[in-house]
ModelCIF file with pLDDT and N, C-alpha, C, O atoms, coordinates in Angstrom:
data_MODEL
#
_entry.id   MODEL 
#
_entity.id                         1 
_entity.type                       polymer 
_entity.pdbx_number_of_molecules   1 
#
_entity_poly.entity_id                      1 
_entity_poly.type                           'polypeptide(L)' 
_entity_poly.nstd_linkage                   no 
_entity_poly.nstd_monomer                   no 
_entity_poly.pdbx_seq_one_letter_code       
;(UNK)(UNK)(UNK)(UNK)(UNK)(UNK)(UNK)(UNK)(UNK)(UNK)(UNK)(UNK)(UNK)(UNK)(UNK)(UNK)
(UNK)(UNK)(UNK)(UNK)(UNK)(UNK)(UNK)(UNK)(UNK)(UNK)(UNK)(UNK)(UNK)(UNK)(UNK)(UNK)
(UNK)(UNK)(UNK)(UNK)(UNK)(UNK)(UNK)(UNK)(UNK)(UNK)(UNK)(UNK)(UNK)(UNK)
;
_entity_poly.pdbx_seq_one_letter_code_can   XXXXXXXXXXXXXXXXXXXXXXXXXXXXXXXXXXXXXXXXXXXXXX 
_entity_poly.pdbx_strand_id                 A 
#
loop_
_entity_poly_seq.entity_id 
_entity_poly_seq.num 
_entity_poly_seq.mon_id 
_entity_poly_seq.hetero 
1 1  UNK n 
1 2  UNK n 
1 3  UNK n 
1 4  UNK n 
1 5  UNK n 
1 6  UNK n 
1 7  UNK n 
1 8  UNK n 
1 9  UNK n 
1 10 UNK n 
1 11 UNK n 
1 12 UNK n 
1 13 UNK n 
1 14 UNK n 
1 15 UNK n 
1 16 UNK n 
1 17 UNK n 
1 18 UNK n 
1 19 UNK n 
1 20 UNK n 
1 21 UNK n 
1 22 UNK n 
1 23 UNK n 
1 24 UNK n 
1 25 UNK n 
1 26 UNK n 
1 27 UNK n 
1 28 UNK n 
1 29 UNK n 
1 30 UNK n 
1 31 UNK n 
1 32 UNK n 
1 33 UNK n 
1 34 UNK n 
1 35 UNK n 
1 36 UNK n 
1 37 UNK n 
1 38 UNK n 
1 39 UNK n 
1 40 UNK n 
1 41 UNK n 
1 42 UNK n 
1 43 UNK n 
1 44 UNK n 
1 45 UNK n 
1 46 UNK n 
#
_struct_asym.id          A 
_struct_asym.entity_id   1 
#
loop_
_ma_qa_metric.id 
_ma_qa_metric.mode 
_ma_qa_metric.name 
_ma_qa_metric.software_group_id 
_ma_qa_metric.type 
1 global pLDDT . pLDDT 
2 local  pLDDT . pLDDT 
#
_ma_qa_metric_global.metric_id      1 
_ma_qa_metric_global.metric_value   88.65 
_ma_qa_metric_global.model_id       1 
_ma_qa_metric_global.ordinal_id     1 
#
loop_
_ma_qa_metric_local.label_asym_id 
_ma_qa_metric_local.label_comp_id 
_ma_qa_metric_local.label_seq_id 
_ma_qa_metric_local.metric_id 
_ma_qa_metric_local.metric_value 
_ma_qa_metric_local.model_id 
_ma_qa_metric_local.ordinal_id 
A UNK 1  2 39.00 1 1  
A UNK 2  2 54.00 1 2  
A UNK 3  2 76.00 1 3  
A UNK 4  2 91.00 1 4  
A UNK 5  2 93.00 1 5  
A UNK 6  2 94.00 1 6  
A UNK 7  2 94.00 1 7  
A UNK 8  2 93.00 1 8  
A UNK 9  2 95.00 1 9  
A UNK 10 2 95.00 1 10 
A UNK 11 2 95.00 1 11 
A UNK 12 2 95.00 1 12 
A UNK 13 2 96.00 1 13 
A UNK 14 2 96.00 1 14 
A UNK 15 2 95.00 1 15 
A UNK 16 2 96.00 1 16 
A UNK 17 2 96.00 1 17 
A UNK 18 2 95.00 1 18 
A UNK 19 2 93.00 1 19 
A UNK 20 2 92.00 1 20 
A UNK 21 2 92.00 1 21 
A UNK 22 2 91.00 1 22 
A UNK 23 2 95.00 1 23 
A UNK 24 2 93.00 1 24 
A UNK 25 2 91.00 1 25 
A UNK 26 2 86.00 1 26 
A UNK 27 2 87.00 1 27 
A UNK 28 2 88.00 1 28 
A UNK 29 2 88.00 1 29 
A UNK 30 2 88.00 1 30 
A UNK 31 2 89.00 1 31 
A UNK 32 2 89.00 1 32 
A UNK 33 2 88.00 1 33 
A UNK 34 2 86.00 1 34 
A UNK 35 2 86.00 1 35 
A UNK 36 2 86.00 1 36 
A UNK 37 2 83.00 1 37 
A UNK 38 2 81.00 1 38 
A UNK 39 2 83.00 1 39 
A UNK 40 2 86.00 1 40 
A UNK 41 2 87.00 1 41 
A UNK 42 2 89.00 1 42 
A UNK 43 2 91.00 1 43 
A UNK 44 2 93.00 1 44 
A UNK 45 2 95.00 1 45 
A UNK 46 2 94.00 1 46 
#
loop_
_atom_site.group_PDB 
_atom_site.id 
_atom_site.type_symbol 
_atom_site.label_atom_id 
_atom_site.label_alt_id 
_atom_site.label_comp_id 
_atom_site.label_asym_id 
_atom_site.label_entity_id 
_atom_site.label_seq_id 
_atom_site.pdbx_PDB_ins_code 
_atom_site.Cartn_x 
_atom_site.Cartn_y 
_atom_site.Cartn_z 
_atom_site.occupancy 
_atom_site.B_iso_or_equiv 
_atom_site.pdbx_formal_charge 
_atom_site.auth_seq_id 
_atom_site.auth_comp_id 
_atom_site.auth_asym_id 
_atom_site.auth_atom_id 
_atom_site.pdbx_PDB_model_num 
ATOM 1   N N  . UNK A 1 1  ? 120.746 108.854 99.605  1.00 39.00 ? 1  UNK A N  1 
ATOM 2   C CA . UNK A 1 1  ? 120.035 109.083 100.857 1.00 39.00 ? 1  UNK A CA 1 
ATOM 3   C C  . UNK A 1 1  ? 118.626 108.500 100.751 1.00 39.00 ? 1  UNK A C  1 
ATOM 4   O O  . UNK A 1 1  ? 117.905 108.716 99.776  1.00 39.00 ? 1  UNK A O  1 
ATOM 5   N N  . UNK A 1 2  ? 118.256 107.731 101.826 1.00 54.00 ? 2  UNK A N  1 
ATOM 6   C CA . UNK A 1 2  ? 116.927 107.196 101.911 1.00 54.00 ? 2  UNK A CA 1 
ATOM 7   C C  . UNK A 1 2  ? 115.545 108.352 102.126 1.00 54.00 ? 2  UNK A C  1 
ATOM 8   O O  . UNK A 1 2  ? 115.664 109.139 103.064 1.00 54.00 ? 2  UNK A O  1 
ATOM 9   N N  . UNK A 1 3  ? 114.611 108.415 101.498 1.00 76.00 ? 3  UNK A N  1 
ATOM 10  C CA . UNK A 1 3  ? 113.643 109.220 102.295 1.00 76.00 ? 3  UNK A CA 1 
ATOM 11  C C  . UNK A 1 3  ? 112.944 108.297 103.218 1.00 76.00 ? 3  UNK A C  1 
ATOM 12  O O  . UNK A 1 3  ? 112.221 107.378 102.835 1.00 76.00 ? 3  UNK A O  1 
ATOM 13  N N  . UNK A 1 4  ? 113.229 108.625 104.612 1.00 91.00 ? 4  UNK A N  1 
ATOM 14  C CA . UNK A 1 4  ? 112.313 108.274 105.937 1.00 91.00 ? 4  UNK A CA 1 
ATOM 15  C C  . UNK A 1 4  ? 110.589 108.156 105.371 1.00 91.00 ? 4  UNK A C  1 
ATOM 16  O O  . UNK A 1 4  ? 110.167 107.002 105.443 1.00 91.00 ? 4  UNK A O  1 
ATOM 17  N N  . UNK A 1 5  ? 109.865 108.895 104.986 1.00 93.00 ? 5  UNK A N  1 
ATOM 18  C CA . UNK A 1 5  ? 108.857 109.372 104.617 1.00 93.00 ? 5  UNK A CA 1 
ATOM 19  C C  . UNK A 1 5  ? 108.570 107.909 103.979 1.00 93.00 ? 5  UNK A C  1 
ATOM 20  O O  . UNK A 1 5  ? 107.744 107.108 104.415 1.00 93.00 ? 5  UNK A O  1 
ATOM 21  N N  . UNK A 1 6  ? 109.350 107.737 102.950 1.00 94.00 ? 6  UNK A N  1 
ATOM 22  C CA . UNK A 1 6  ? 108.734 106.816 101.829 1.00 94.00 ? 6  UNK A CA 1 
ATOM 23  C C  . UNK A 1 6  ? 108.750 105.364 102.394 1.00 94.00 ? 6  UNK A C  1 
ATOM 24  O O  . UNK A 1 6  ? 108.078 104.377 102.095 1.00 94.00 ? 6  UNK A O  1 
ATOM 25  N N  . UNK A 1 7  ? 109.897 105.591 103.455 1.00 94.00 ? 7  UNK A N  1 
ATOM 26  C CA . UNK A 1 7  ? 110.444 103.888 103.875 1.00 94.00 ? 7  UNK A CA 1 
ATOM 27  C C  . UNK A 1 7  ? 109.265 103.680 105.322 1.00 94.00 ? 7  UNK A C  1 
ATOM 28  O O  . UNK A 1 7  ? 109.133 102.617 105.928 1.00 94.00 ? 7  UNK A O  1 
ATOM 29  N N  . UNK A 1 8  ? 108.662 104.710 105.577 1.00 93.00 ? 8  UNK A N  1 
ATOM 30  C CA . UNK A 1 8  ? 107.445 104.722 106.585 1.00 93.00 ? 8  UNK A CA 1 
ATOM 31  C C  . UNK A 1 8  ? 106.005 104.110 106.074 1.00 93.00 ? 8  UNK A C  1 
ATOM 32  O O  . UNK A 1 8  ? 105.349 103.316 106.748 1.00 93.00 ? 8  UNK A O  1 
ATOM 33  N N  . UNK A 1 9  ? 105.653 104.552 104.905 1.00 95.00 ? 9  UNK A N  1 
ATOM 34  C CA . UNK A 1 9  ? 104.428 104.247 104.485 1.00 95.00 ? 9  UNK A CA 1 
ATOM 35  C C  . UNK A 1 9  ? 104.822 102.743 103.902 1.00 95.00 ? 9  UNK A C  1 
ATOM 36  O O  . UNK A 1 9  ? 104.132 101.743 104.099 1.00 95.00 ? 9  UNK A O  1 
ATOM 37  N N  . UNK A 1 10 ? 106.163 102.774 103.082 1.00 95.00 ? 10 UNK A N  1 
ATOM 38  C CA . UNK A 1 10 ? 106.554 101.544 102.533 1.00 95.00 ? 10 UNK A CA 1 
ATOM 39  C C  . UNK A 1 10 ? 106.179 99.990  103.979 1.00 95.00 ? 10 UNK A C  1 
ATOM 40  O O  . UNK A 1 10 ? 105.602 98.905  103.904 1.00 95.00 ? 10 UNK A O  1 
ATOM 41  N N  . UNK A 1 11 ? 106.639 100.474 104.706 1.00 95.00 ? 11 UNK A N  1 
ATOM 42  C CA . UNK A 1 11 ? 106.535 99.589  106.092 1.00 95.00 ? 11 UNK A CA 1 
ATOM 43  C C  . UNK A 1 11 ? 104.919 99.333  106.471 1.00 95.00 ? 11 UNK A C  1 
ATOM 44  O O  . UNK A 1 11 ? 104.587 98.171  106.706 1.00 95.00 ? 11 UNK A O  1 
ATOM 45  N N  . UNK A 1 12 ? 103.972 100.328 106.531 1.00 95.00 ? 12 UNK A N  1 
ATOM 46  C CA . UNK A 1 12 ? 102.381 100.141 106.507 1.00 95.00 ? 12 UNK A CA 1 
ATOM 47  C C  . UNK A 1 12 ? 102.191 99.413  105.725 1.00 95.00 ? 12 UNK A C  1 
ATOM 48  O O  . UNK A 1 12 ? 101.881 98.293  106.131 1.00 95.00 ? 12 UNK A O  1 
ATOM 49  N N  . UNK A 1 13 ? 102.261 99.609  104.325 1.00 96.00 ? 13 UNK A N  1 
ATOM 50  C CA . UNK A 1 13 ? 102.293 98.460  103.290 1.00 96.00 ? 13 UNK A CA 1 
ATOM 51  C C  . UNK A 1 13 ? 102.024 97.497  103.711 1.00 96.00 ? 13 UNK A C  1 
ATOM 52  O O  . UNK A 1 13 ? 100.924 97.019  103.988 1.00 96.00 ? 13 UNK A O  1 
ATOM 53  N N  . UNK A 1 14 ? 103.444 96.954  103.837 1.00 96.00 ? 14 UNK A N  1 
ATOM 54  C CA . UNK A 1 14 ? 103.937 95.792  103.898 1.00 96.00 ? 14 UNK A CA 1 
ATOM 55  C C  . UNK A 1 14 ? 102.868 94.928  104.921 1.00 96.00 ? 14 UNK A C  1 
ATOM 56  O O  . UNK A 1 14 ? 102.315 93.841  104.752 1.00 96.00 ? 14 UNK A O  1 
ATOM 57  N N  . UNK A 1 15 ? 102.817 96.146  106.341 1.00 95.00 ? 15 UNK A N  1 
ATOM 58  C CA . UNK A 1 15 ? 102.422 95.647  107.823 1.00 95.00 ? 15 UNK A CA 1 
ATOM 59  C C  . UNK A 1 15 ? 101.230 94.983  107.121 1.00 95.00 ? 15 UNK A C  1 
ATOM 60  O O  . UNK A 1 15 ? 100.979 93.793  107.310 1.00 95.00 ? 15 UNK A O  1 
ATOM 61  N N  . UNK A 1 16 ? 100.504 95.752  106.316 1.00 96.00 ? 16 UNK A N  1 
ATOM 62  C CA . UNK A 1 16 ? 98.856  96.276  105.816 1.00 96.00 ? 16 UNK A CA 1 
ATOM 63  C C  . UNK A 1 16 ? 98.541  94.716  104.882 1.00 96.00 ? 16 UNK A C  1 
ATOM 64  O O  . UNK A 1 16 ? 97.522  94.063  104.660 1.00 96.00 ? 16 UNK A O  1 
ATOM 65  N N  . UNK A 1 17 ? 99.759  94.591  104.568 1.00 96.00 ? 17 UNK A N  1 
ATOM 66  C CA . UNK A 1 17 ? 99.592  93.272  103.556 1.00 96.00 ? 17 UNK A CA 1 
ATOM 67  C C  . UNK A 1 17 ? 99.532  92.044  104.113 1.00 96.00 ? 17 UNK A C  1 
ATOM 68  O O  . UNK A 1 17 ? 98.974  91.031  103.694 1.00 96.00 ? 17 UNK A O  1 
ATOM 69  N N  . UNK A 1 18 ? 100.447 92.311  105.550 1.00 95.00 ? 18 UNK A N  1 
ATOM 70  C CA . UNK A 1 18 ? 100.495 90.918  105.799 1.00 95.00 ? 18 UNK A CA 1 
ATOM 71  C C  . UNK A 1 18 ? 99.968  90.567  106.887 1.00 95.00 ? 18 UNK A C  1 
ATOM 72  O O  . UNK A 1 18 ? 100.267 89.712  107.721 1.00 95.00 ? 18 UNK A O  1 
ATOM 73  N N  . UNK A 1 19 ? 98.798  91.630  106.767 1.00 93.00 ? 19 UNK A N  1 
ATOM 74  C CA . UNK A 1 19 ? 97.172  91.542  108.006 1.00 93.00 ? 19 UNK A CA 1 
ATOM 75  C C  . UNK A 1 19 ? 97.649  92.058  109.376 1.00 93.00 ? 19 UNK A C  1 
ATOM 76  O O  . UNK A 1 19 ? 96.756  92.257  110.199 1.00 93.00 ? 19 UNK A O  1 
ATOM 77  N N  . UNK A 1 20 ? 98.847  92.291  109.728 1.00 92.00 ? 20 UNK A N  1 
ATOM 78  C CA . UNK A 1 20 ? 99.514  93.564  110.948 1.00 92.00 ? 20 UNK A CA 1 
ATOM 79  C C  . UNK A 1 20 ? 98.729  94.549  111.518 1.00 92.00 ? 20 UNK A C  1 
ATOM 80  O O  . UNK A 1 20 ? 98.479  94.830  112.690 1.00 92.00 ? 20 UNK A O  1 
ATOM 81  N N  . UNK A 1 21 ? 98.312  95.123  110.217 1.00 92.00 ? 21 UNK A N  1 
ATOM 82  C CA . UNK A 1 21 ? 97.559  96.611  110.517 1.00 92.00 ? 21 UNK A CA 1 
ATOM 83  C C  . UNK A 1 21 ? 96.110  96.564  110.429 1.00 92.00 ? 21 UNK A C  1 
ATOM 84  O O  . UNK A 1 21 ? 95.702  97.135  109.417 1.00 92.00 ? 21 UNK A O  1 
ATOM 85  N N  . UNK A 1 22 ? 95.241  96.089  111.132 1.00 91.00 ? 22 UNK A N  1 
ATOM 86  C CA . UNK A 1 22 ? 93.756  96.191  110.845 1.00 91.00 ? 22 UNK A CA 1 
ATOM 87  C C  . UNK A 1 22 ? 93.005  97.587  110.931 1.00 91.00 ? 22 UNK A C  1 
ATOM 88  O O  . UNK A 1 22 ? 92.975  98.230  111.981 1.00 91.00 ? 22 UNK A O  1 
ATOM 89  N N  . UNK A 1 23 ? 92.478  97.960  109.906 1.00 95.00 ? 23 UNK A N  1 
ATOM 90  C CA . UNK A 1 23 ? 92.203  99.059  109.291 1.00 95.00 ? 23 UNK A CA 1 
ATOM 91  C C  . UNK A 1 23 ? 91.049  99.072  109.405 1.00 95.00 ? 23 UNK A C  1 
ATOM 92  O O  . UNK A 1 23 ? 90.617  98.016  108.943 1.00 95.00 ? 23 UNK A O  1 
ATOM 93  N N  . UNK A 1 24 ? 89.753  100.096 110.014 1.00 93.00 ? 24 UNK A N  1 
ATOM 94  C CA . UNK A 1 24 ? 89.093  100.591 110.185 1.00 93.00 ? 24 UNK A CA 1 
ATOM 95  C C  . UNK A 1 24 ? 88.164  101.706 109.745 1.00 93.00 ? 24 UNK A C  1 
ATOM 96  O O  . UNK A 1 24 ? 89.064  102.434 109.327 1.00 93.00 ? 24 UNK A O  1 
ATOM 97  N N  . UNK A 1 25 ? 87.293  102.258 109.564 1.00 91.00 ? 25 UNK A N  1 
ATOM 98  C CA . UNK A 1 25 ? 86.550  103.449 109.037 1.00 91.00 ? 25 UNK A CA 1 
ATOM 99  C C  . UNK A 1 25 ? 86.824  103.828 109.883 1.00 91.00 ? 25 UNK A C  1 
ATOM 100 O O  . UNK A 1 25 ? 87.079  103.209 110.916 1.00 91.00 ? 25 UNK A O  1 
ATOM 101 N N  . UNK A 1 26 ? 86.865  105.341 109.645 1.00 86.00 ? 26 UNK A N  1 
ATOM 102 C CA . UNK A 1 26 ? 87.534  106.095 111.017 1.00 86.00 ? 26 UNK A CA 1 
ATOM 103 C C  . UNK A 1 26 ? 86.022  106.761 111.644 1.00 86.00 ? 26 UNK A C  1 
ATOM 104 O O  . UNK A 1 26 ? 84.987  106.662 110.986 1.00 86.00 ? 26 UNK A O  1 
ATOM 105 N N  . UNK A 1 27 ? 86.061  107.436 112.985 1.00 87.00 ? 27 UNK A N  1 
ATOM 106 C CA . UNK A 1 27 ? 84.950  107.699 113.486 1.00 87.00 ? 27 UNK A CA 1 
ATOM 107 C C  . UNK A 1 27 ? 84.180  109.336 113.558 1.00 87.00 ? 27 UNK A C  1 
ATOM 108 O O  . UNK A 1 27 ? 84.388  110.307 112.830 1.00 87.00 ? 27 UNK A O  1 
ATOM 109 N N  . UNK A 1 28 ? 83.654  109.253 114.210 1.00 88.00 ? 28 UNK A N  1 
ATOM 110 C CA . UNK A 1 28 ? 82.648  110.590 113.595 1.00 88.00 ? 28 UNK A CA 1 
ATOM 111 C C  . UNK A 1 28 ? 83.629  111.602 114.178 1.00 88.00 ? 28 UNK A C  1 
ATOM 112 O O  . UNK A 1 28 ? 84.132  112.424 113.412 1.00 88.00 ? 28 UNK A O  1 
ATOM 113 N N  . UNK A 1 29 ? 83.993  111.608 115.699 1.00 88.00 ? 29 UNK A N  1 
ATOM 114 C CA . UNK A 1 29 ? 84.973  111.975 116.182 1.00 88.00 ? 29 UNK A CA 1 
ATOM 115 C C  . UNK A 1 29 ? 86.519  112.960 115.295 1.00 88.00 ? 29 UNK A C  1 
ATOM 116 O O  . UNK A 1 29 ? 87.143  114.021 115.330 1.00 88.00 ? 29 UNK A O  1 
ATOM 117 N N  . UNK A 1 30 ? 86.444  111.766 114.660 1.00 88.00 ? 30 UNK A N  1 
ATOM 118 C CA . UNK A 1 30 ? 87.911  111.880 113.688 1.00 88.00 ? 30 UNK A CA 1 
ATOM 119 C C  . UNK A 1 30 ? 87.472  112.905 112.314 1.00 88.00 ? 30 UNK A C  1 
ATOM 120 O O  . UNK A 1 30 ? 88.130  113.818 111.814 1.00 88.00 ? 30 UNK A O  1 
ATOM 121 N N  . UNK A 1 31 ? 86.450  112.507 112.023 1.00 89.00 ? 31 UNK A N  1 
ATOM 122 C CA . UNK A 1 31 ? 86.064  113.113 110.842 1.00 89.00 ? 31 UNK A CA 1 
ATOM 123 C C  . UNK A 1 31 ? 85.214  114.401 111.154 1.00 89.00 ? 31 UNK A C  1 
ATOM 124 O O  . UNK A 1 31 ? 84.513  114.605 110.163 1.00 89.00 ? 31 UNK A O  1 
ATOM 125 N N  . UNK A 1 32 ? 85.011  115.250 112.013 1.00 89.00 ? 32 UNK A N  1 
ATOM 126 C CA . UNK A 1 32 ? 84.848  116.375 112.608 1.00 89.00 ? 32 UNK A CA 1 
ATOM 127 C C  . UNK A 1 32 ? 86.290  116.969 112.700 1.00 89.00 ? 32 UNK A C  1 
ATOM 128 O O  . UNK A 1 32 ? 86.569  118.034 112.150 1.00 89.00 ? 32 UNK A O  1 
ATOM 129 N N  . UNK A 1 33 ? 87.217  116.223 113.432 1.00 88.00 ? 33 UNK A N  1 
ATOM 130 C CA . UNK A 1 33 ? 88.648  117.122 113.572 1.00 88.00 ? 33 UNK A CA 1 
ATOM 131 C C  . UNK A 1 33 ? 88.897  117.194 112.150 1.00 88.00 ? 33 UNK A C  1 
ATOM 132 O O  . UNK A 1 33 ? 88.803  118.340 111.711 1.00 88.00 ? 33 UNK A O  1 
ATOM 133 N N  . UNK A 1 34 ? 89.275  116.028 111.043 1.00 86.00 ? 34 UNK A N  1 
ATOM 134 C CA . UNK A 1 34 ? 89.602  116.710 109.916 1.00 86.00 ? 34 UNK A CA 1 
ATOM 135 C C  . UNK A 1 34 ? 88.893  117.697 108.897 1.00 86.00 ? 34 UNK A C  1 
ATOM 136 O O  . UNK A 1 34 ? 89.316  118.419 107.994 1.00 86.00 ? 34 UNK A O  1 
ATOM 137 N N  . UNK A 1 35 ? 87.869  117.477 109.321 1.00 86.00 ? 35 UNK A N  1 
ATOM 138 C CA . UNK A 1 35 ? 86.905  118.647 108.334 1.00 86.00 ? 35 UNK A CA 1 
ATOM 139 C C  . UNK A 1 35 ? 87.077  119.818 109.358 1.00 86.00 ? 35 UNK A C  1 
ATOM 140 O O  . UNK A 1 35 ? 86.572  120.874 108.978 1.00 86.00 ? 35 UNK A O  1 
ATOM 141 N N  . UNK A 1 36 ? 87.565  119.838 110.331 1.00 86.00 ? 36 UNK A N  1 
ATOM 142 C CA . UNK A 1 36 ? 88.108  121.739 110.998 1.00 86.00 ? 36 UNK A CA 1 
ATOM 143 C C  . UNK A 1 36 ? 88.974  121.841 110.837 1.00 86.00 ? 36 UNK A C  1 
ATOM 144 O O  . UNK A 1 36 ? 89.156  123.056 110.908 1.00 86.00 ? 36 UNK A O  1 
ATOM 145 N N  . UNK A 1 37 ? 90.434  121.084 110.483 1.00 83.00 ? 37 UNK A N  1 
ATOM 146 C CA . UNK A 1 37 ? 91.344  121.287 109.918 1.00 83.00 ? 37 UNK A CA 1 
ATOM 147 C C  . UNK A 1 37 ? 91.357  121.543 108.172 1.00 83.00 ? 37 UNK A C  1 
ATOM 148 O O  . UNK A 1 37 ? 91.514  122.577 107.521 1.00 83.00 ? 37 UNK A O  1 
ATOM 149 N N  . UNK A 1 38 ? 91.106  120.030 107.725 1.00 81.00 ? 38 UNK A N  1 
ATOM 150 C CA . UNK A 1 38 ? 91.022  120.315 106.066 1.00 81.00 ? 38 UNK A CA 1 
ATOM 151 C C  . UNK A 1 38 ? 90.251  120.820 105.515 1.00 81.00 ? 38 UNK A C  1 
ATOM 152 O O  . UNK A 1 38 ? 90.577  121.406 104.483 1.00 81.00 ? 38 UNK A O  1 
ATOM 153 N N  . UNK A 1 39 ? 88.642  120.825 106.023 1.00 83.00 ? 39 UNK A N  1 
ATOM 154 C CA . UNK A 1 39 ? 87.426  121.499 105.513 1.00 83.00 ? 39 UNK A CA 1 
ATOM 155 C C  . UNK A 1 39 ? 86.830  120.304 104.849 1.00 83.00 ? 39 UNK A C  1 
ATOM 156 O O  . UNK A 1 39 ? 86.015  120.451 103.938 1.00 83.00 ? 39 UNK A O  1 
ATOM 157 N N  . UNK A 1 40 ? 87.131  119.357 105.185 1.00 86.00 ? 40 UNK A N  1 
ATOM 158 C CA . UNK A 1 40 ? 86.376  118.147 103.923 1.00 86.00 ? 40 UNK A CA 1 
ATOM 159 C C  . UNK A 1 40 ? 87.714  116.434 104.021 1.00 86.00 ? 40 UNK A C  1 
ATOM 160 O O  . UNK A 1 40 ? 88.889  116.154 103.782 1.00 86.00 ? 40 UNK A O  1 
ATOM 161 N N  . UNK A 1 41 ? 86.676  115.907 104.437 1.00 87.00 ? 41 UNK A N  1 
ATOM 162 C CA . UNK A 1 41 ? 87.276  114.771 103.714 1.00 87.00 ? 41 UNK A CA 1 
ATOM 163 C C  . UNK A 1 41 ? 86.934  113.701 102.564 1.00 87.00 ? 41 UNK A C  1 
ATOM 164 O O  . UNK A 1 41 ? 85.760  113.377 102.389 1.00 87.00 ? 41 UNK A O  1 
ATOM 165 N N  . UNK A 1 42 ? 87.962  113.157 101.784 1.00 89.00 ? 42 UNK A N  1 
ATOM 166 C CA . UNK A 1 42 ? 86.990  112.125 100.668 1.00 89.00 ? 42 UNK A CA 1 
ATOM 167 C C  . UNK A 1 42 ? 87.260  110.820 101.162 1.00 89.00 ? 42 UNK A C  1 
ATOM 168 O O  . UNK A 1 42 ? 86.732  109.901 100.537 1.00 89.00 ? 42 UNK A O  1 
ATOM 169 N N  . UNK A 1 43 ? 88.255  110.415 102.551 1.00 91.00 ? 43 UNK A N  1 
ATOM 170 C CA . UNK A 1 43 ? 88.551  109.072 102.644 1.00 91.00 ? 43 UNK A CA 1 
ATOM 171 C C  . UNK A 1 43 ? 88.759  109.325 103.949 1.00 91.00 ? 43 UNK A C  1 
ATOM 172 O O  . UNK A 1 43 ? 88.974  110.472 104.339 1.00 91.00 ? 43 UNK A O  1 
ATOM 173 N N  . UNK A 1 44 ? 88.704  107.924 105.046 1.00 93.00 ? 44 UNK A N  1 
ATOM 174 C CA . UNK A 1 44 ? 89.312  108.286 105.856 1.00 93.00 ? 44 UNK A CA 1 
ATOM 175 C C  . UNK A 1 44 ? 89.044  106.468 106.362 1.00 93.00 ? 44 UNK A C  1 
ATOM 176 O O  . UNK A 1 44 ? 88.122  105.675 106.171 1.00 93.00 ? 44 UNK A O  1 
ATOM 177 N N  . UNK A 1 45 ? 90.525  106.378 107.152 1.00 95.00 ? 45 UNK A N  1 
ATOM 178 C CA . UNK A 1 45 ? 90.699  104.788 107.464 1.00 95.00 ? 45 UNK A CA 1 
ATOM 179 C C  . UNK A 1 45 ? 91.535  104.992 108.751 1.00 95.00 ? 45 UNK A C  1 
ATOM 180 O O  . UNK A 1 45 ? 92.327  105.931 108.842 1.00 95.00 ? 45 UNK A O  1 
ATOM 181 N N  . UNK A 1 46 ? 91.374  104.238 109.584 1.00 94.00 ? 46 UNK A N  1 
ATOM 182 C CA . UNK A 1 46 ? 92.505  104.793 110.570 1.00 94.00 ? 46 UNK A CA 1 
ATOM 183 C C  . UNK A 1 46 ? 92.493  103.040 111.508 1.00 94.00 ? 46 UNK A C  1 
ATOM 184 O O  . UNK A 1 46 ? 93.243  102.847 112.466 1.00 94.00 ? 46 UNK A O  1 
#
């Protein structure tokens, strides 16, 4: 059985490698919601 999960990020990868996915610092916006959810972030790219 395949894990979905793995064959998802596996696909970003790939997208990520072959300049598909342009990747960003994420914004202040974003990093307020995850620090009220997680309490902290150490990375964030979106």
């Amino acid at each position: 059985m395949n894990n979905t999960s793995d064959e998802f990020i596996e696909s970003m990868l790939v997208a990520t490698i072959a300049g598909e996915m342009k990747w960003s610092q994420g914004s202040a916006e974003l990093q307020t919601l995850l620090e009220d959810v997680y309490g902290n972030s150490t990375m964030l790219y979106m």
